[in-house]
Protein backbone atom coordinates (compact mmCIF):
# COMPACT_ATOMS: atom_id res chain seq x y z
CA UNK A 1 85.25 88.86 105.02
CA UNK A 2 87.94 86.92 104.33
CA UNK A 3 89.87 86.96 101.30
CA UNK A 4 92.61 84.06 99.93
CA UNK A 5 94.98 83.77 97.58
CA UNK A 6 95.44 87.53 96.32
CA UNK A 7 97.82 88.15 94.15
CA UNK A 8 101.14 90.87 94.87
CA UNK A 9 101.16 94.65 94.58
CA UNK A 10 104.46 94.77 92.70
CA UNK A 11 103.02 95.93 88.69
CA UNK A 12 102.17 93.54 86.57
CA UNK A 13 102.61 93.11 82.51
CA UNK A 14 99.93 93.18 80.14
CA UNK A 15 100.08 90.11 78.04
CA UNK A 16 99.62 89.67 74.06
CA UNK A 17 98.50 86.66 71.95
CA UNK A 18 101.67 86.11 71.46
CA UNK A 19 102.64 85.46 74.88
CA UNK A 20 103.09 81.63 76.48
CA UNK A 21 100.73 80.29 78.82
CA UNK A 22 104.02 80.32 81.13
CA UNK A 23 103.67 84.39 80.94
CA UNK A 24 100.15 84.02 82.02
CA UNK A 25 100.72 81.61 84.79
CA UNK A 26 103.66 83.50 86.01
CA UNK A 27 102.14 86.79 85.77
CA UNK A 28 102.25 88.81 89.73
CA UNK A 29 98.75 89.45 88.83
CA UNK A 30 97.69 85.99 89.25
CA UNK A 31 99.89 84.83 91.79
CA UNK A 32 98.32 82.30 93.89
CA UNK A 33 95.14 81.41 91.78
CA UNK A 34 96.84 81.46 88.01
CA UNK A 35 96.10 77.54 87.58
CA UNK A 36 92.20 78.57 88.03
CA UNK A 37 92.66 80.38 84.83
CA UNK A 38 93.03 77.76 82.23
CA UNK A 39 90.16 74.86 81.44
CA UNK A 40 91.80 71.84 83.47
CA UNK A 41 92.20 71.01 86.85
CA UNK A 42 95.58 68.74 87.75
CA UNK A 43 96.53 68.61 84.53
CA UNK A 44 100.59 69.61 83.30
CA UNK A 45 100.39 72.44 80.70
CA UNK A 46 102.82 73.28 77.75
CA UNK A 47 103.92 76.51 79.01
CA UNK A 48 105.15 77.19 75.62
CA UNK A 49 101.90 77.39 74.11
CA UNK A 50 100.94 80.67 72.78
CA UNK A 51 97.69 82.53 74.34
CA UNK A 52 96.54 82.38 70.71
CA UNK A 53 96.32 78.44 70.39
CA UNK A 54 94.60 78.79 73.99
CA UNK A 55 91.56 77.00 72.45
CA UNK A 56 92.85 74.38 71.28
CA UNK A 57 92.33 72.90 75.21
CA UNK A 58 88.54 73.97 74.92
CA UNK A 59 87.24 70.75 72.62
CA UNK A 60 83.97 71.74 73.57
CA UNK A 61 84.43 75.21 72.67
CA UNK A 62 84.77 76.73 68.53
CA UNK A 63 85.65 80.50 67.47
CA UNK A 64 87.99 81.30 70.61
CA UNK A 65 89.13 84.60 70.05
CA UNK A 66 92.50 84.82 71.48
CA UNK A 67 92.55 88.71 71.51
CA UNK A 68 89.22 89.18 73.21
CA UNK A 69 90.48 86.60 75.98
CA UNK A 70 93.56 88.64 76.22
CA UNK A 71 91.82 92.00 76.40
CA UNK A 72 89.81 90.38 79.27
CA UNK A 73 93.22 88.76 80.64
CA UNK A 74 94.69 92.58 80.75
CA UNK A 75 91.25 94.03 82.24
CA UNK A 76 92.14 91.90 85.63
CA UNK A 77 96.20 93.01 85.50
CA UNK A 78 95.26 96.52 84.87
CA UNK A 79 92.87 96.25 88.10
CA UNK A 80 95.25 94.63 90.48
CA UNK A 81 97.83 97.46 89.31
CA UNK A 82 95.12 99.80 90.74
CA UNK A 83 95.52 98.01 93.81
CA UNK A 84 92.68 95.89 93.46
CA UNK A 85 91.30 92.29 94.67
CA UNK A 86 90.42 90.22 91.20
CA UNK A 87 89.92 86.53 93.20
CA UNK A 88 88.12 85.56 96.31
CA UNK A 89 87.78 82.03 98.01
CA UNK A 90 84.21 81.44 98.69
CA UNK A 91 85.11 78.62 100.41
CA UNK A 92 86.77 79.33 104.02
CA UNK A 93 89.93 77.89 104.52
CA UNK A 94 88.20 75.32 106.69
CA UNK A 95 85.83 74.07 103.85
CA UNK A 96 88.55 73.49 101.91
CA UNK A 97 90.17 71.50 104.15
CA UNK A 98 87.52 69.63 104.73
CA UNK A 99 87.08 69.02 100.92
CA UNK A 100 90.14 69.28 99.19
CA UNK A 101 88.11 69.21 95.88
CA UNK A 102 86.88 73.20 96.72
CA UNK A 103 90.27 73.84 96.66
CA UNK A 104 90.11 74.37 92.94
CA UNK A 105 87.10 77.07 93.35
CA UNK A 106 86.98 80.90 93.91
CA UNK A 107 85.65 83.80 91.95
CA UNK A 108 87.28 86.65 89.61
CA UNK A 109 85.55 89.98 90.30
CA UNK A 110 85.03 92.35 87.31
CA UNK A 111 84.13 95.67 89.53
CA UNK A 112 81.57 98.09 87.73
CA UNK A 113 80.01 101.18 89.55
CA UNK A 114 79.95 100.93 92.78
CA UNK A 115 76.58 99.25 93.60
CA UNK A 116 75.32 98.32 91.31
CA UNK A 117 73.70 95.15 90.07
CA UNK A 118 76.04 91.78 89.82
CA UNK A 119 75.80 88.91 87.15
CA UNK A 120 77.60 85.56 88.07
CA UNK A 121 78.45 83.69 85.15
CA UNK A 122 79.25 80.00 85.19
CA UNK A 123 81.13 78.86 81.95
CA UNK A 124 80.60 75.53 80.42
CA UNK A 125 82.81 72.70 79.81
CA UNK A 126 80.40 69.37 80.21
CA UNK A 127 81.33 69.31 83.14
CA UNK A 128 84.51 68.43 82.85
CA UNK A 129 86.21 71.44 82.46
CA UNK A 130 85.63 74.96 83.03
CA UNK A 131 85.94 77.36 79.92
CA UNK A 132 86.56 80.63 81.45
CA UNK A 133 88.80 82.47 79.33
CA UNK A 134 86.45 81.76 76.17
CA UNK A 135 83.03 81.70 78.16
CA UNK A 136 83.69 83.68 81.23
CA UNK A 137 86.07 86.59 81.36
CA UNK A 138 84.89 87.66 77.87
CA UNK A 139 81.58 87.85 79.00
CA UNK A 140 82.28 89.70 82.61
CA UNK A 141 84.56 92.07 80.60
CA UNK A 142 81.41 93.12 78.22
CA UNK A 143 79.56 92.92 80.99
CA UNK A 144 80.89 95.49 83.77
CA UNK A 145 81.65 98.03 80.67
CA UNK A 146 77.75 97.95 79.71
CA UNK A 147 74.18 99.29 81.04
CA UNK A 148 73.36 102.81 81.92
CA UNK A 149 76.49 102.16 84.66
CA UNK A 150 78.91 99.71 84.98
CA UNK A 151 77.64 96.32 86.19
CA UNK A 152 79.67 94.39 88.52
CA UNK A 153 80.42 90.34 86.95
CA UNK A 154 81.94 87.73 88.85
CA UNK A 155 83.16 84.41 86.89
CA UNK A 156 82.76 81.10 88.62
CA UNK A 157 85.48 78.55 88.92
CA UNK A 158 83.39 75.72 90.04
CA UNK A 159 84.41 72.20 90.91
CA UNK A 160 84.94 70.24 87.38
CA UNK A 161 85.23 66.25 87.03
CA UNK A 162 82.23 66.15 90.37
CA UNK A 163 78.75 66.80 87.85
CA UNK A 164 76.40 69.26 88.15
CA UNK A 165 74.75 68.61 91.37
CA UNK A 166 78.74 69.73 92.71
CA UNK A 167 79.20 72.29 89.97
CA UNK A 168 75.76 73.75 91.21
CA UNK A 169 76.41 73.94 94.79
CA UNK A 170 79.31 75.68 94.23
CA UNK A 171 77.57 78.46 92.28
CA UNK A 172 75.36 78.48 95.46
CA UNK A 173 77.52 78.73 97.77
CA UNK A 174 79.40 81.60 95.84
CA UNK A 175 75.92 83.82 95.45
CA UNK A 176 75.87 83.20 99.11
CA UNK A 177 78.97 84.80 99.46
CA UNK A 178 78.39 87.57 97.56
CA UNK A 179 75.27 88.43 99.35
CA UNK A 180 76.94 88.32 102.73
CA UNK A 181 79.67 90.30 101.46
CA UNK A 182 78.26 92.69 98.88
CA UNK A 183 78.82 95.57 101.55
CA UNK A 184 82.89 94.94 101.28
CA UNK A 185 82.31 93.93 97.60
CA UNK A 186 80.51 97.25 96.63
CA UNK A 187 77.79 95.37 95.01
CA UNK A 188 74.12 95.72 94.67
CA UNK A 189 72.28 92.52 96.17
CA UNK A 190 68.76 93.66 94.13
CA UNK A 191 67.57 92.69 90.05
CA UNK A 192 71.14 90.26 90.10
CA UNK A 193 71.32 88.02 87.44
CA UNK A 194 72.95 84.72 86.51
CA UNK A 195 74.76 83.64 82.91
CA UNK A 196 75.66 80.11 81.91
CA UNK A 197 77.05 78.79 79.19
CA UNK A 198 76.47 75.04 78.31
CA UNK A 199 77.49 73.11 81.38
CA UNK A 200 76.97 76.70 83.34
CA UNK A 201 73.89 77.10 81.46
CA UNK A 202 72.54 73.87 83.24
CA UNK A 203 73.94 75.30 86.69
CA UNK A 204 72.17 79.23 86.44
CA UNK A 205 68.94 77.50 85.16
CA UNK A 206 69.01 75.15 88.09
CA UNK A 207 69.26 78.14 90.54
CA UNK A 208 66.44 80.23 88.75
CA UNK A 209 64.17 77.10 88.86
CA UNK A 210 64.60 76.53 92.55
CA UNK A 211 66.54 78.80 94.30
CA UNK A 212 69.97 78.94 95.99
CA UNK A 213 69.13 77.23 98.95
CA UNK A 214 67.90 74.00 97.35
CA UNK A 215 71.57 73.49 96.41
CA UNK A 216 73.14 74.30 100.30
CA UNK A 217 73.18 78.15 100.09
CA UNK A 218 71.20 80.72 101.77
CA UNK A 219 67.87 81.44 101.58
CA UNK A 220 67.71 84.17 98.80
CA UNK A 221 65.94 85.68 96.27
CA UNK A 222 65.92 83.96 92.53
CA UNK A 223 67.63 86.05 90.25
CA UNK A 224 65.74 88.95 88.02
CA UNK A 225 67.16 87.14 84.95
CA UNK A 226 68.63 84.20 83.53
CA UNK A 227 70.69 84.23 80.71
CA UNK A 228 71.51 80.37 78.88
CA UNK A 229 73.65 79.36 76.04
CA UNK A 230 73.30 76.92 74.17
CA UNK A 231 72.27 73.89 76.40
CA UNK A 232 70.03 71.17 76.56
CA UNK A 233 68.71 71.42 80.26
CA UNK A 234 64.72 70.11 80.20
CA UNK A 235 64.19 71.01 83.71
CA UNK A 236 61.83 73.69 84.78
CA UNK A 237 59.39 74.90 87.74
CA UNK A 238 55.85 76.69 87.87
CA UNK A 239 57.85 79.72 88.69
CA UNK A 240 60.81 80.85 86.22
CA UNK A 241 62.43 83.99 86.31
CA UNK A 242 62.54 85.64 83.37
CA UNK A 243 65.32 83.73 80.29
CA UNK A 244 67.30 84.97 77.49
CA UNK A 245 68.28 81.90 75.61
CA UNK A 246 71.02 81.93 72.99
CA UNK A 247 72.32 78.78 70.49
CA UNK A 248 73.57 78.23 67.09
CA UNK A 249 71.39 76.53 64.19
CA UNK A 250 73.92 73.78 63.92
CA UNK A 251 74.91 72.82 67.14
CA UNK A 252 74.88 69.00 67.83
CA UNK A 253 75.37 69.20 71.57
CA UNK A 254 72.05 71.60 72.40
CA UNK A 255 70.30 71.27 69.00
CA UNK A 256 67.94 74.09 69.06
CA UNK A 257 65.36 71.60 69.25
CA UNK A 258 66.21 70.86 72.93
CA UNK A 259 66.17 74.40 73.98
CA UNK A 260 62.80 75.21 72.05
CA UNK A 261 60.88 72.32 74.46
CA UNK A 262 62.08 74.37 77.22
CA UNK A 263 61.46 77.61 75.85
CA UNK A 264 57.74 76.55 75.05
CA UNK A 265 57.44 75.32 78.43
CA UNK A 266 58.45 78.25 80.23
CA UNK A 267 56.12 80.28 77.94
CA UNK A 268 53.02 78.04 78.52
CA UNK A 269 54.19 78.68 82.45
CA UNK A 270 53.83 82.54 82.13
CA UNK A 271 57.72 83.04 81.66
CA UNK A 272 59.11 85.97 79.44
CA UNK A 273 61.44 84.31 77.20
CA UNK A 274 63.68 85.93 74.51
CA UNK A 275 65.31 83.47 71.98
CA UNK A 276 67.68 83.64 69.34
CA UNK A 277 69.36 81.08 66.80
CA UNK A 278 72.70 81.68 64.99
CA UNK A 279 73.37 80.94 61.25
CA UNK A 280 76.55 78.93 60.62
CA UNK A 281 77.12 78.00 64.32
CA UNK A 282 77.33 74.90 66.34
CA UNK A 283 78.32 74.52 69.83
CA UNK A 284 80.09 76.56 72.25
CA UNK A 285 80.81 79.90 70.33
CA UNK A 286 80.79 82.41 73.80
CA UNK A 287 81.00 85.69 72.11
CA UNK A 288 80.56 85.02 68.95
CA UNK A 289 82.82 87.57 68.12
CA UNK A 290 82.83 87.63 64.13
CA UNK A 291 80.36 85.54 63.77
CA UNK A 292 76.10 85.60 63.21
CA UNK A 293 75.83 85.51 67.01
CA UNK A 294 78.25 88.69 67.62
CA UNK A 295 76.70 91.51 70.16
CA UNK A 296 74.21 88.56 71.88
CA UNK A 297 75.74 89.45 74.96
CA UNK A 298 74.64 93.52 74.44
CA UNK A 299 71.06 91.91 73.65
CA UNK A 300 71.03 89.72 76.95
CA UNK A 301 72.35 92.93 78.96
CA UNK A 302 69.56 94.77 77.67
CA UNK A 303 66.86 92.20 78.45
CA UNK A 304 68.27 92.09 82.27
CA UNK A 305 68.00 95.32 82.15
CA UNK A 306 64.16 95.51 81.30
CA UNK A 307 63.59 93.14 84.29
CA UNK A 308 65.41 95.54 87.15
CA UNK A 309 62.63 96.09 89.23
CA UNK A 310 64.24 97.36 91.65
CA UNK A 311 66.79 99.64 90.49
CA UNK A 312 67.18 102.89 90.25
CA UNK A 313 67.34 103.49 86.21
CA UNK A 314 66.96 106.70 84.26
């Protein structure tokens, strides 16, 4: 397996709200990957902003809570200070060559127990960003400290500014990876699950619908659960794993109108379906953190967690 772009083994810092973007991007932790942190690709950052005003680049994105973005900031410094790998290329060196738009791609590893089941998640963005620190490593955080054990999340930096067709090839490709690696990885390849957000929401749907090799990856199984946020994706096959759907009663973007087609769809199909609307919410709240929609992501854990077939719970 090869592995890219790791950062140093000299300690790292924790960072606070209070700290600048420049202390984030110039943290040893990240060395070598710290642009695929933030939202934009190419673009020229204020290094003076604090990690506090970080959402203020997220104008897709409302109730960005700076300290649960640092906490999950801090989760990946404290694990390379254990001497661990947080950020693997997907994409071989060659691939990137190749396509110098992969080069802003990879995925940041959130190691659970040993193997155990793995969730990608793909934040949102429209497609023209990609949210991670509000939508992602929040989410992977909650995610590998939850469940009977420790789950093992992985965030996707996809390709941003290409659509979704891209943006959904590169989640492919990245399951793909994880399959052929989960031995080095320490992950379980059985009852894995995919989360999306919005843009990502579109993406994990996509894959659930009709599988990771319809977008250029391996031949695999669909995943035991599918987890969407608040997004307006229509499409749908016979066949649907089973969906957790999350959105807020006043979001604009992915009125709960759209999603409640889809919903009844997949239910007329067969499809277990849980669904829940938010009071006081429009688009893009992630978390949710205090807010009607706080602890969804306990609820969606939960639901995966009644569709493990294969597992062994207690």
């Amino acid at each position: 397996m090869r592995v890219e772009r790791h950062s140093s083994e000299r300690a790292s810092a924790h960072l606070l709200s209070d700290s600048r973007i420049a202390d984030m991007l110039g943290n040893s932790a990240f060395a070598g990957f710290g642009r695929l942190l933030l939202p934009w690709d190419g673009r020229a950052y204020d290094g003076t902003m604090r990690l506090r005003d970080i959402g203020s680049l997220l104008p897709y994105h409302s109730h960005v809570d700076s300290v649960n973005v640092v906490a999950a900031l801090n989760r990946m410094i404290d694990d390379v200070n254990k001497g661990e790998v947080i950020f693997y290329d997907f994409y071989t060196e060659a691939q990137r060559r190749e396509d110098p738009t992969k080069e802003n791609t990879g995925l940041f590893f959130f190691r659970g127990e040993p193997g155990a089941p793995f969730a990608v998640v793909s934040p949102g963005g429209g497609f023209a960003y990609v949210g991670s620190v509000h939508e992602g490593f929040p989410y992977a955080l909650e995610i590998s400290r939850r469940g009977y054990r420790g789950y093992n999340a992985f965030v996707l930096k996809y390709r941003a500014g290409y659509g979704g067709r891209a943006a959904t090839e590169d989640l492919a490709a990245a399951i793909s990876y994880i399959f052929r690696n989960a031995g080095v990885l320490g992950v379980g390849t059985r009852d894995y699950s995919l989360w999306g957000s919005s843009a990502g929401a579109r993406m994990a749907a996509a894959i659930g619908s009709h599988g990771v090799a319809a977008f250029g990856g391996d031949d695999l199984p669909r995943p035991s659960a599918v987890v969407t946020a608040y997004t307006g994706h229509s499409d749908h096959s016979s066949t649907e794993p089973p969906t957790f759907a999350v959105v807020g009663e006043q979001d604009g973007i992915a009125p709960p109108s759209s999603m409640e087609r889809r919903i009844a769809a997949l239910r007329q199909a067969g499809t277990e379906v849980e669904y829940h609307t938010y009071k006081g919410l429009g688009h893009g709240f992630g978390p949710g953190i205090g807010t009607s929609a706080e602890g969804w992501i306990a609820d969606a854990i939960r639901f995966w967690e009644m569709h493990m077939k294969n597992s062994n719970q207690p």
